[in-house]
N, C-alpha and C. Protein backbone atom coordinates (compact mmCIF):
# COMPACT_ATOMS: atom_id res chain seq x y z
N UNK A 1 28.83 -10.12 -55.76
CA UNK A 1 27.48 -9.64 -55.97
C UNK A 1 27.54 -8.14 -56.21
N UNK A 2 26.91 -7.64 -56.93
CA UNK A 2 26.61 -6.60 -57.69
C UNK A 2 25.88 -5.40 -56.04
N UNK A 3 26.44 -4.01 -56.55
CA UNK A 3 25.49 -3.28 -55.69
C UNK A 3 23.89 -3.24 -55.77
N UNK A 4 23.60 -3.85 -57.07
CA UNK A 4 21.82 -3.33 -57.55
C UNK A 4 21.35 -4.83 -56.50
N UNK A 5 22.23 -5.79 -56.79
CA UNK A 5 22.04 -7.52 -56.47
C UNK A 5 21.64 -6.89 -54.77
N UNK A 6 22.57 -6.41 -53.99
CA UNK A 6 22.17 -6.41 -52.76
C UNK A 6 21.19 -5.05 -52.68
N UNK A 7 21.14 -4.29 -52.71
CA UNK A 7 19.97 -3.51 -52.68
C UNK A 7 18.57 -4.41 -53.03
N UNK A 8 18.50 -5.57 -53.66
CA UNK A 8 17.10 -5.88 -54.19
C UNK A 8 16.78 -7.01 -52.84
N UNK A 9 18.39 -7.44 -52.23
CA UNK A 9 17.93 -8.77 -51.53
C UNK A 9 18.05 -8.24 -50.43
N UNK A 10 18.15 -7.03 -49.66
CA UNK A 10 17.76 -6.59 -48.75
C UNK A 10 16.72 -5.95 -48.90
N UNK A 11 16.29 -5.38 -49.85
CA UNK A 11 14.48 -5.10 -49.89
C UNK A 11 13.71 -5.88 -49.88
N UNK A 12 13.94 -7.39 -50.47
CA UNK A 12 12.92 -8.26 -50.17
C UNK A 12 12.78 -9.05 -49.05
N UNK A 13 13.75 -8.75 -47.76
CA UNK A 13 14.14 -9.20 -46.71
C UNK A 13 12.93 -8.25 -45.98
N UNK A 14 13.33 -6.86 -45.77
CA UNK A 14 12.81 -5.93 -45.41
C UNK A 14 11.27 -6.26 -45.84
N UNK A 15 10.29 -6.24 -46.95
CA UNK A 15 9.34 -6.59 -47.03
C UNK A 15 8.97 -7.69 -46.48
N UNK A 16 10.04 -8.89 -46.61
CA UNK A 16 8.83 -10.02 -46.23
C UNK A 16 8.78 -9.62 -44.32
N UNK A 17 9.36 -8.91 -43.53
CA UNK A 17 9.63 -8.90 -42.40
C UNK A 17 8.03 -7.90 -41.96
N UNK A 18 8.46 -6.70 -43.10
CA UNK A 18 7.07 -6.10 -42.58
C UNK A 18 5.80 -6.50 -43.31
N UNK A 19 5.61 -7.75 -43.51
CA UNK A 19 4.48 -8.62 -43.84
C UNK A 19 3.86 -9.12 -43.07
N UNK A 20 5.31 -9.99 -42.62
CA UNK A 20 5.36 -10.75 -41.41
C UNK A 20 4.75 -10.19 -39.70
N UNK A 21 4.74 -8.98 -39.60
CA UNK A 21 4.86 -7.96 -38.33
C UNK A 21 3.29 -7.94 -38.17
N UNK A 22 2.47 -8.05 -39.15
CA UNK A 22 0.74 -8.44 -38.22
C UNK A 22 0.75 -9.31 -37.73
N UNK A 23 1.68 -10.76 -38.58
CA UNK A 23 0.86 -12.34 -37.85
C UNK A 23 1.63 -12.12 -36.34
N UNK A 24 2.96 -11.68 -36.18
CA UNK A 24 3.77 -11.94 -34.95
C UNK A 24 3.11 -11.22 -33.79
N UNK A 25 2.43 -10.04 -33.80
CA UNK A 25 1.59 -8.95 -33.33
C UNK A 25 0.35 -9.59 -33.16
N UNK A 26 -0.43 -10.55 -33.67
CA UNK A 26 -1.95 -10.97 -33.35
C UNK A 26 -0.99 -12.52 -32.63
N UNK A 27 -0.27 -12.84 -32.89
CA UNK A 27 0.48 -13.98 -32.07
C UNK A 27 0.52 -13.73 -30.58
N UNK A 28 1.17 -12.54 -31.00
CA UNK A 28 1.84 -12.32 -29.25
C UNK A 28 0.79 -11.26 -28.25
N UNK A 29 -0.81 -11.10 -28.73
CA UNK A 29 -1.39 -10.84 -28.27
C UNK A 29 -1.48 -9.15 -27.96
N UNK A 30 -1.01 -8.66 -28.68
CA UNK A 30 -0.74 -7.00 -28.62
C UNK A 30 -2.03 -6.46 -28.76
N UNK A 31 -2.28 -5.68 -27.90
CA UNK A 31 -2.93 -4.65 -28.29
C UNK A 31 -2.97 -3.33 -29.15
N UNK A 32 -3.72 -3.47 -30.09
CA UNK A 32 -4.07 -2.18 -30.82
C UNK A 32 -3.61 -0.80 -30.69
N UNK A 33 -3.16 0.03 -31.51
CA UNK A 33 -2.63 1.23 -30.81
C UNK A 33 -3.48 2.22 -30.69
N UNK A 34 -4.79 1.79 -30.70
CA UNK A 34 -6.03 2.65 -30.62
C UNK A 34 -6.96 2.12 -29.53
N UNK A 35 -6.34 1.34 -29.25
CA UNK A 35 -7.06 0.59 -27.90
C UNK A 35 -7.18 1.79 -26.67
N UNK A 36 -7.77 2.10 -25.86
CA UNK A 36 -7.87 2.36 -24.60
C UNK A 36 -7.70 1.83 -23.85
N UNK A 37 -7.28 2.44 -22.76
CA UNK A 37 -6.91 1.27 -21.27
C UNK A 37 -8.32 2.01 -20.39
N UNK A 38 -8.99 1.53 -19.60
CA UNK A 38 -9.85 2.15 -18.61
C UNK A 38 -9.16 2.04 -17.08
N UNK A 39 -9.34 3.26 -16.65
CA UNK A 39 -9.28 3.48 -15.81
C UNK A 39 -10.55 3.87 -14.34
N UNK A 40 -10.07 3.37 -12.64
CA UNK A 40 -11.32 4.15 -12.34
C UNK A 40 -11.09 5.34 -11.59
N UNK A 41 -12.20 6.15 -11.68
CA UNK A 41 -11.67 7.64 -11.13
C UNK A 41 -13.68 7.57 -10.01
N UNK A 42 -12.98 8.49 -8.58
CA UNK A 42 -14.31 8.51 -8.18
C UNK A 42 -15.42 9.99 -8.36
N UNK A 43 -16.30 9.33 -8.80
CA UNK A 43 -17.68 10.70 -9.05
C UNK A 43 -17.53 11.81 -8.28
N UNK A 44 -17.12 11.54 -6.96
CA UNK A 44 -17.72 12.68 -5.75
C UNK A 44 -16.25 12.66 -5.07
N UNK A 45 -16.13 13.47 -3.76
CA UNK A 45 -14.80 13.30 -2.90
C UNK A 45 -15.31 11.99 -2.22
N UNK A 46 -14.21 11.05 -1.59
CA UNK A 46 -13.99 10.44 -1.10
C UNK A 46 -13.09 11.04 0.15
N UNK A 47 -13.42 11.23 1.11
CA UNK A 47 -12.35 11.01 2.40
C UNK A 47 -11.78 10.36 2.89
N UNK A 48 -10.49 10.98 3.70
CA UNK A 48 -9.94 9.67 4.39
C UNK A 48 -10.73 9.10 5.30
N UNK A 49 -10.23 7.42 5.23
CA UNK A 49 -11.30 6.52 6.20
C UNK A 49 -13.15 6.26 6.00
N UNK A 50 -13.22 6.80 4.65
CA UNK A 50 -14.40 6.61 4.14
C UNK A 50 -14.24 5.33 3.50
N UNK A 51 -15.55 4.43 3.17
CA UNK A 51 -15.74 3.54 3.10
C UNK A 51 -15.51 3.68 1.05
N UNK A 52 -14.81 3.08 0.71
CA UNK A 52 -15.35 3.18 -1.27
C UNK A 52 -16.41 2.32 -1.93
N UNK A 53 -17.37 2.70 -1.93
CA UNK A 53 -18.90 2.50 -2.40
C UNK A 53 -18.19 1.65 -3.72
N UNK A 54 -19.47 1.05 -4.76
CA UNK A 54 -19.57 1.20 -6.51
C UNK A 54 -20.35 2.87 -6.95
N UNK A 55 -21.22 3.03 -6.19
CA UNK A 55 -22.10 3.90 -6.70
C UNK A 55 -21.29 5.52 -6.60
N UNK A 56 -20.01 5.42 -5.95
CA UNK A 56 -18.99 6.85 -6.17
C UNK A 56 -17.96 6.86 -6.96
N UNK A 57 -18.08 5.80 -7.60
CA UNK A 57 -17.13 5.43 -8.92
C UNK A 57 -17.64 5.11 -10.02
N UNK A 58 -16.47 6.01 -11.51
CA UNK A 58 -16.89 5.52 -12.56
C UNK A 58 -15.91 5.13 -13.40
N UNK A 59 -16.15 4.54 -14.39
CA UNK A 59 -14.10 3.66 -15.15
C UNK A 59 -14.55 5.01 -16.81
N UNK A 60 -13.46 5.57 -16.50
CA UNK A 60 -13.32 5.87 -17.47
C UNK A 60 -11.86 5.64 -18.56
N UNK A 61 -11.99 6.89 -19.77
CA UNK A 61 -10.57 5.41 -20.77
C UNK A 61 -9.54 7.10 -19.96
N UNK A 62 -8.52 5.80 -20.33
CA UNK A 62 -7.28 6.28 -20.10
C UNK A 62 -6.68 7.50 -21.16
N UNK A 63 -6.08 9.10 -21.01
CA UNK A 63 -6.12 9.96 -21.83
C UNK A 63 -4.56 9.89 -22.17
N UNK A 64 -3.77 9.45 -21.47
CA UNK A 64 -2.27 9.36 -21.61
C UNK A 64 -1.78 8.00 -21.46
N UNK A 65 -0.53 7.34 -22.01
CA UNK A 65 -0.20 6.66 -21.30
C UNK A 65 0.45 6.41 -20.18
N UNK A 66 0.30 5.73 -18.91
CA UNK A 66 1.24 5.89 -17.71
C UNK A 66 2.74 5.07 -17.63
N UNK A 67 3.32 6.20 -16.82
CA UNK A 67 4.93 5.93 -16.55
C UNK A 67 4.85 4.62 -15.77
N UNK A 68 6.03 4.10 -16.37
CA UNK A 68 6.40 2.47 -16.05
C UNK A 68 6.66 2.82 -14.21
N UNK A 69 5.83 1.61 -13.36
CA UNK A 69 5.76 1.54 -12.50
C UNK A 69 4.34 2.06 -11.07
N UNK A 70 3.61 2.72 -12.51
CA UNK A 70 2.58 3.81 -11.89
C UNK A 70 1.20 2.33 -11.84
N UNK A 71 0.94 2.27 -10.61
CA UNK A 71 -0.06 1.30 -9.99
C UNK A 71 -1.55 2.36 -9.86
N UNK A 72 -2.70 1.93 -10.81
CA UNK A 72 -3.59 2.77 -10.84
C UNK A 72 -4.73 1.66 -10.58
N UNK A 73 -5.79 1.69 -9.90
CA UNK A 73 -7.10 1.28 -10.27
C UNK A 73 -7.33 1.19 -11.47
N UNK A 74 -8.10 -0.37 -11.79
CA UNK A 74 -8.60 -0.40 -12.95
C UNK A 74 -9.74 -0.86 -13.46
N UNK A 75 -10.03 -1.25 -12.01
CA UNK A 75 -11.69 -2.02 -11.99
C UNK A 75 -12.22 -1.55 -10.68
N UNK A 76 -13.95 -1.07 -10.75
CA UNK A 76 -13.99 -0.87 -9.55
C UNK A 76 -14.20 -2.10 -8.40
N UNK A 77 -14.08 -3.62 -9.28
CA UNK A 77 -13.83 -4.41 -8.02
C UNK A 77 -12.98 -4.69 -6.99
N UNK A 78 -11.54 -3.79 -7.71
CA UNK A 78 -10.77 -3.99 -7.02
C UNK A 78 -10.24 -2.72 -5.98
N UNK A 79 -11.42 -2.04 -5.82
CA UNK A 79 -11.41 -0.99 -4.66
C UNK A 79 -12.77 -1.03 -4.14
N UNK A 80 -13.91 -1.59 -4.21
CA UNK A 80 -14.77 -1.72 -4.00
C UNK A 80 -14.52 -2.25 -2.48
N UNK A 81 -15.04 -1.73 -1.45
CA UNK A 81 -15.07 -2.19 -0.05
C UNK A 81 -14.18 -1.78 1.01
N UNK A 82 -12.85 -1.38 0.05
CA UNK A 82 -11.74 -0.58 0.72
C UNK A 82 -11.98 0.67 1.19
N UNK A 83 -10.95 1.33 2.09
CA UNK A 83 -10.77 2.36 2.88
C UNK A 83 -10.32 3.25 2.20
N UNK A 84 -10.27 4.31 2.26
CA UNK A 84 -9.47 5.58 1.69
C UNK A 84 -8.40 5.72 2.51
N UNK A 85 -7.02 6.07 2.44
CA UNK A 85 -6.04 6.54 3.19
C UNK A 85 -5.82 8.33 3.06
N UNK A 86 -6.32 8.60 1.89
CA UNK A 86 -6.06 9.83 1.44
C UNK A 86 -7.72 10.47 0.68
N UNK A 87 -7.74 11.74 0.73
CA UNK A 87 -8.63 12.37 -0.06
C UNK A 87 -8.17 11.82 -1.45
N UNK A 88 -9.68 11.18 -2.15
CA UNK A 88 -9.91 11.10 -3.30
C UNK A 88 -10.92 12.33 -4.65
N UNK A 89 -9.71 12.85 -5.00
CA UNK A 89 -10.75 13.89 -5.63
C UNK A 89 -11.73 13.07 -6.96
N UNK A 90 -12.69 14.01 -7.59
CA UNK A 90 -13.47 13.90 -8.72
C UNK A 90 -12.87 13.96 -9.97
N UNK A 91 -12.94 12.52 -10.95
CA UNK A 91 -11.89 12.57 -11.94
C UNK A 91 -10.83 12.10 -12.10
N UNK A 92 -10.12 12.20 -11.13
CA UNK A 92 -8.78 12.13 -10.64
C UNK A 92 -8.27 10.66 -10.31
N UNK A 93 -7.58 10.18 -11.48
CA UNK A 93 -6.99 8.47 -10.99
C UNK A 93 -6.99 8.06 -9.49
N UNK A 94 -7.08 6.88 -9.52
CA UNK A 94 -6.36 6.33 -7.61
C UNK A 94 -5.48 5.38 -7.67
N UNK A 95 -4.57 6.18 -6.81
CA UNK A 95 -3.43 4.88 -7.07
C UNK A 95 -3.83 3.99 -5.90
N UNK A 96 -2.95 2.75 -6.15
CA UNK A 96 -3.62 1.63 -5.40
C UNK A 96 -3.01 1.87 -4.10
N UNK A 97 -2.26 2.81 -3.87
CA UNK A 97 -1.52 2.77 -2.51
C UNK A 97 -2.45 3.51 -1.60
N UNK A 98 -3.49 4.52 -2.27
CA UNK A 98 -4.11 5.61 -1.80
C UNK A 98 -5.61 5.15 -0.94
N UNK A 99 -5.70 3.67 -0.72
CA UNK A 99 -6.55 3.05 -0.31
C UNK A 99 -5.63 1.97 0.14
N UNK A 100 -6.92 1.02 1.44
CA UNK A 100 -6.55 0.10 2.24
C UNK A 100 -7.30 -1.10 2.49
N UNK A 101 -7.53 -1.95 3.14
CA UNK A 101 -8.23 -3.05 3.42
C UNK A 101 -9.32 -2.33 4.95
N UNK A 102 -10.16 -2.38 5.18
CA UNK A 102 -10.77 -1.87 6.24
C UNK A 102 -10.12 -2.40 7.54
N UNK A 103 -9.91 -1.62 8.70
CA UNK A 103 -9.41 -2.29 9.69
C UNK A 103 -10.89 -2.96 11.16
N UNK A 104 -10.19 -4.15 11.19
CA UNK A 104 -11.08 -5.07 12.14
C UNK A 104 -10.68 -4.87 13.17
N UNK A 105 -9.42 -4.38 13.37
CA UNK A 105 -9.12 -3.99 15.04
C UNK A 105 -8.84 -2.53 15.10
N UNK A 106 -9.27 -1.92 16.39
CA UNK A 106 -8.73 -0.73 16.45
C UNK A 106 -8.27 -0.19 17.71
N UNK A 107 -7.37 0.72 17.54
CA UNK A 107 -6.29 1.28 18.71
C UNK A 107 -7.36 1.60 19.99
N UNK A 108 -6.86 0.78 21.10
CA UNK A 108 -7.68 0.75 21.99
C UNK A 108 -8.72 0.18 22.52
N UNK A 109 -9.57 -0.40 21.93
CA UNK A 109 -10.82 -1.71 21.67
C UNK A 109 -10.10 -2.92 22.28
N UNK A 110 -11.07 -3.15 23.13
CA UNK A 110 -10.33 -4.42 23.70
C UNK A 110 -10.51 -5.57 22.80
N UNK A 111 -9.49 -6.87 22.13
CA UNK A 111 -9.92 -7.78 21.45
C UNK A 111 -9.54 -9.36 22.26
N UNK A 112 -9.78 -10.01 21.52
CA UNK A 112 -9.74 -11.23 22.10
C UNK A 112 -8.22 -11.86 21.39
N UNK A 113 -7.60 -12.38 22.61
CA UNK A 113 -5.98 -13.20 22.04
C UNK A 113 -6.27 -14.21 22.16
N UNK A 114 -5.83 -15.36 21.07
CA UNK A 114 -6.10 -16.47 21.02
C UNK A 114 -4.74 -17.00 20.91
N UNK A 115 -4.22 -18.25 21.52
CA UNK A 115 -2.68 -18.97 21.17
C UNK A 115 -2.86 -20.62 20.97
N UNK A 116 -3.07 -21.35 19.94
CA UNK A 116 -3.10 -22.53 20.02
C UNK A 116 -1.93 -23.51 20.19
N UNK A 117 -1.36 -24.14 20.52
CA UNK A 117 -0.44 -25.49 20.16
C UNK A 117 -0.59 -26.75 20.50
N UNK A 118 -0.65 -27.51 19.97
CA UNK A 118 -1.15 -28.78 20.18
C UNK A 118 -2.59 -28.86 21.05
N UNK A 119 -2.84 -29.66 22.07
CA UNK A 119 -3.92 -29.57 22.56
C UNK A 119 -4.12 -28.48 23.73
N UNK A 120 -3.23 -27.58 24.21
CA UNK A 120 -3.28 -26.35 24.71
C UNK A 120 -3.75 -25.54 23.82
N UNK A 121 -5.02 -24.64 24.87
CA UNK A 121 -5.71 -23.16 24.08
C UNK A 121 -5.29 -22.41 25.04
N UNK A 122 -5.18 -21.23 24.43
CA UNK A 122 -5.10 -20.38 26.14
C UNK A 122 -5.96 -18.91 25.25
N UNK A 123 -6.78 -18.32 26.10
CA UNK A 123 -7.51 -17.38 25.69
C UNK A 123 -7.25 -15.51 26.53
N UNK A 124 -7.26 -14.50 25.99
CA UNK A 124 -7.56 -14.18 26.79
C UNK A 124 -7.02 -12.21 26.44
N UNK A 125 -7.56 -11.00 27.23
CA UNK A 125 -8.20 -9.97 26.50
C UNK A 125 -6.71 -9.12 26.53
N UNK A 126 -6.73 -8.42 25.34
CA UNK A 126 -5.56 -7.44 25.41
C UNK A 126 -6.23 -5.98 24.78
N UNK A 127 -5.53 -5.22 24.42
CA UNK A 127 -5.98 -3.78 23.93
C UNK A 127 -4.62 -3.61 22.77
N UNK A 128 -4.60 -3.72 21.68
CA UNK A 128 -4.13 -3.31 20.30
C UNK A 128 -3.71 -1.62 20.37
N UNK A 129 -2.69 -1.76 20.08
CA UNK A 129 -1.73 -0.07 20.34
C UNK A 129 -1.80 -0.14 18.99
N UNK A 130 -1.80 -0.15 17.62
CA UNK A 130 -2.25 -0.03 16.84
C UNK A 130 -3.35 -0.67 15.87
N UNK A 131 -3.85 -0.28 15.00
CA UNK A 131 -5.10 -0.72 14.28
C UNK A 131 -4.42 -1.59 13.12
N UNK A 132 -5.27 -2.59 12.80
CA UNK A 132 -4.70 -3.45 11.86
C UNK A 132 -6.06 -3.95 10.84
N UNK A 133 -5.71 -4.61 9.58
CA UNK A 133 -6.87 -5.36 9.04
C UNK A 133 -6.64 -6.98 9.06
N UNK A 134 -6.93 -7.62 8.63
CA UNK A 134 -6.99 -9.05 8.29
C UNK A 134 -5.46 -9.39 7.91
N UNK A 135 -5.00 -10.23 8.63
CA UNK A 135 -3.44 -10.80 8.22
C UNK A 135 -2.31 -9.59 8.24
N UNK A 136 -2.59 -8.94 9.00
CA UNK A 136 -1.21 -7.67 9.78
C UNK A 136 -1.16 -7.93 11.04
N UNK A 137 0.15 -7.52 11.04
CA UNK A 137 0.83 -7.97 12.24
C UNK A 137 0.79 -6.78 13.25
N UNK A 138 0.44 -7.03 14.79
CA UNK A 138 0.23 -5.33 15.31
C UNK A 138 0.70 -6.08 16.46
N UNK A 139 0.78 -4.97 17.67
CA UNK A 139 1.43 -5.21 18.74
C UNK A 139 -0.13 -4.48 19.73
N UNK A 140 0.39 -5.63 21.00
CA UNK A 140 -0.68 -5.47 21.70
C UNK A 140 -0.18 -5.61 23.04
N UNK A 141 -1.13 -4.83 24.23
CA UNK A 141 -0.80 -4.78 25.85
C UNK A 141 -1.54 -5.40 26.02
N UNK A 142 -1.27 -6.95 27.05
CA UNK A 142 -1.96 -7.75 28.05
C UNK A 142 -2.99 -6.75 28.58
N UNK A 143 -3.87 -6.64 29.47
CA UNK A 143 -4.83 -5.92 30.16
C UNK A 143 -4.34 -6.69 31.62
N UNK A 144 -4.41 -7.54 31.71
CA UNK A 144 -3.71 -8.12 32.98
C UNK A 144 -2.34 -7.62 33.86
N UNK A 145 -1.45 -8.38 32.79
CA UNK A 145 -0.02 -8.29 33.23
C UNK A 145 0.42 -6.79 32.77
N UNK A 146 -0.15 -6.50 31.77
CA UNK A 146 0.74 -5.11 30.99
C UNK A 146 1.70 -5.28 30.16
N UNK A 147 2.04 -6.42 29.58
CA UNK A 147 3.01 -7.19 28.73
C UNK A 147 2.83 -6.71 27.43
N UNK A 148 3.79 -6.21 26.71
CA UNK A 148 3.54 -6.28 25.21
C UNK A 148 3.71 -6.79 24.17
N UNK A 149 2.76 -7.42 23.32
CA UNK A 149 3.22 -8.48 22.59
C UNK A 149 2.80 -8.52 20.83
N UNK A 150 3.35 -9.52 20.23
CA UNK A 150 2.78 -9.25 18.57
C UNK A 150 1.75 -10.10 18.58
N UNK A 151 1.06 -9.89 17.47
CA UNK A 151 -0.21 -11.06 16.89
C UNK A 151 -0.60 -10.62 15.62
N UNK A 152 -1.30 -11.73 15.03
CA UNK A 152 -1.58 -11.79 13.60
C UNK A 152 -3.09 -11.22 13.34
N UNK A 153 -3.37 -10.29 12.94
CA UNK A 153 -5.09 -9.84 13.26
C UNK A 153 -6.06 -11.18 11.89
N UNK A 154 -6.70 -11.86 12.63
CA UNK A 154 -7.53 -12.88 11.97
C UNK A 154 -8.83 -12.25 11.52
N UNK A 155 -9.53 -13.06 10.41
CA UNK A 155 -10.55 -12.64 9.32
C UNK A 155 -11.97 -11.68 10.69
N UNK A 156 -11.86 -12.92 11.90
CA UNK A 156 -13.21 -12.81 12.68
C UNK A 156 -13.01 -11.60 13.35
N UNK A 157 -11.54 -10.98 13.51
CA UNK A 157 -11.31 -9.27 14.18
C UNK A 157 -10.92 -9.91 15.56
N UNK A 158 -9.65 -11.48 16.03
CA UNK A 158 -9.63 -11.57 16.84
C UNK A 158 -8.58 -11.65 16.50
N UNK A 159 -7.17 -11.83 17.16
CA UNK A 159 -5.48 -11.50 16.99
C UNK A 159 -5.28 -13.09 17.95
N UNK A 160 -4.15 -13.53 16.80
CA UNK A 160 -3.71 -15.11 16.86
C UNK A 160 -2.52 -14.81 17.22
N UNK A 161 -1.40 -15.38 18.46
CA UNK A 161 -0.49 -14.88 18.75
C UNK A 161 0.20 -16.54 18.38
N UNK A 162 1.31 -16.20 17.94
CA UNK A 162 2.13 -17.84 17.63
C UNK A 162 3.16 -17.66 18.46
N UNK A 163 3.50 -19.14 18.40
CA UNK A 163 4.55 -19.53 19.47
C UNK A 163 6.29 -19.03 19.16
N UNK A 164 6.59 -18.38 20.08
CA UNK A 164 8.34 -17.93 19.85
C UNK A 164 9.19 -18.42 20.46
């Protein structure tokens, strides 16, 4: 084959490929390179251990793209109700680490221990050395004996201790 021969049948390779490169691109569901991503950023400060409203948040678009691995808010449903761990400034992305689940137990508050197994209940009051939310694991002092022990903090803000 001739040099002109392959120059023509690698150009028409090359074309039909970048022909081809919209249908494979609306196939595989790509987004636009003019697309925006939204992001949410909050209106006002947020403090730590403040509650995150809707009405102190707004989604705005994304001005850069973010570095692989960077976990940002992207809806305010999915910070809506959560805790702050950190000052949230005005504007300013939130990463998802920078917030929490509200805590139902807290350091010191006496709560209720519950232990089920089979048809044995046994009930009865301890004090939580640390604060926990829904489905964390915290450690707690008997009020009785003075014993210290783990438990699972449950939806109702009462700590489920399982059998070891």
């Amino acid at each position: 084959m001739s040099i002109m021969g392959t120059f023509f049948k690698r150009r028409t390779v090359l074309a039909g490929l970048a022909a081809a490169l919209p249908l494979f691109a609306a196939l595989a569901g790509a987004v636009p390179a003019n697309a925006q991503e939204m992001v949410v950023v909050p209106n006002r400060v947020i403090y730590p251990g403040q509650t995150v409203t809707a009405d102190a948040l707004d989604e705005v678009e994304l001005r850069r793209q973010l570095r692989g691995g960077t976990s940002v808010v992207r809806s305010p449903d999915e910070i809506e109700g959560l805790v702050a761990k950190r000052t949230l400034l005005p504007g300013r992305m939130i990463m998802t680490s920078a917030v929490r689940k509200p805590h139902l137990v807290e350091t010191g508050s006496a709560v209720t221990v519950l232990f089920a197994q089979g048809a044995l209940q046994i009930s009865l009051m301890a004090v939580p050395l640390q604060p926990g939310a829904a489905g964390d694991v915290i450690k707690l002092r008997n009020v009785d004996s003075g014993a210290v022990f783990s438990g699972i903090v449950m939806q109702d803000g009462s700590v489920r201790v399982l059998a070891s």
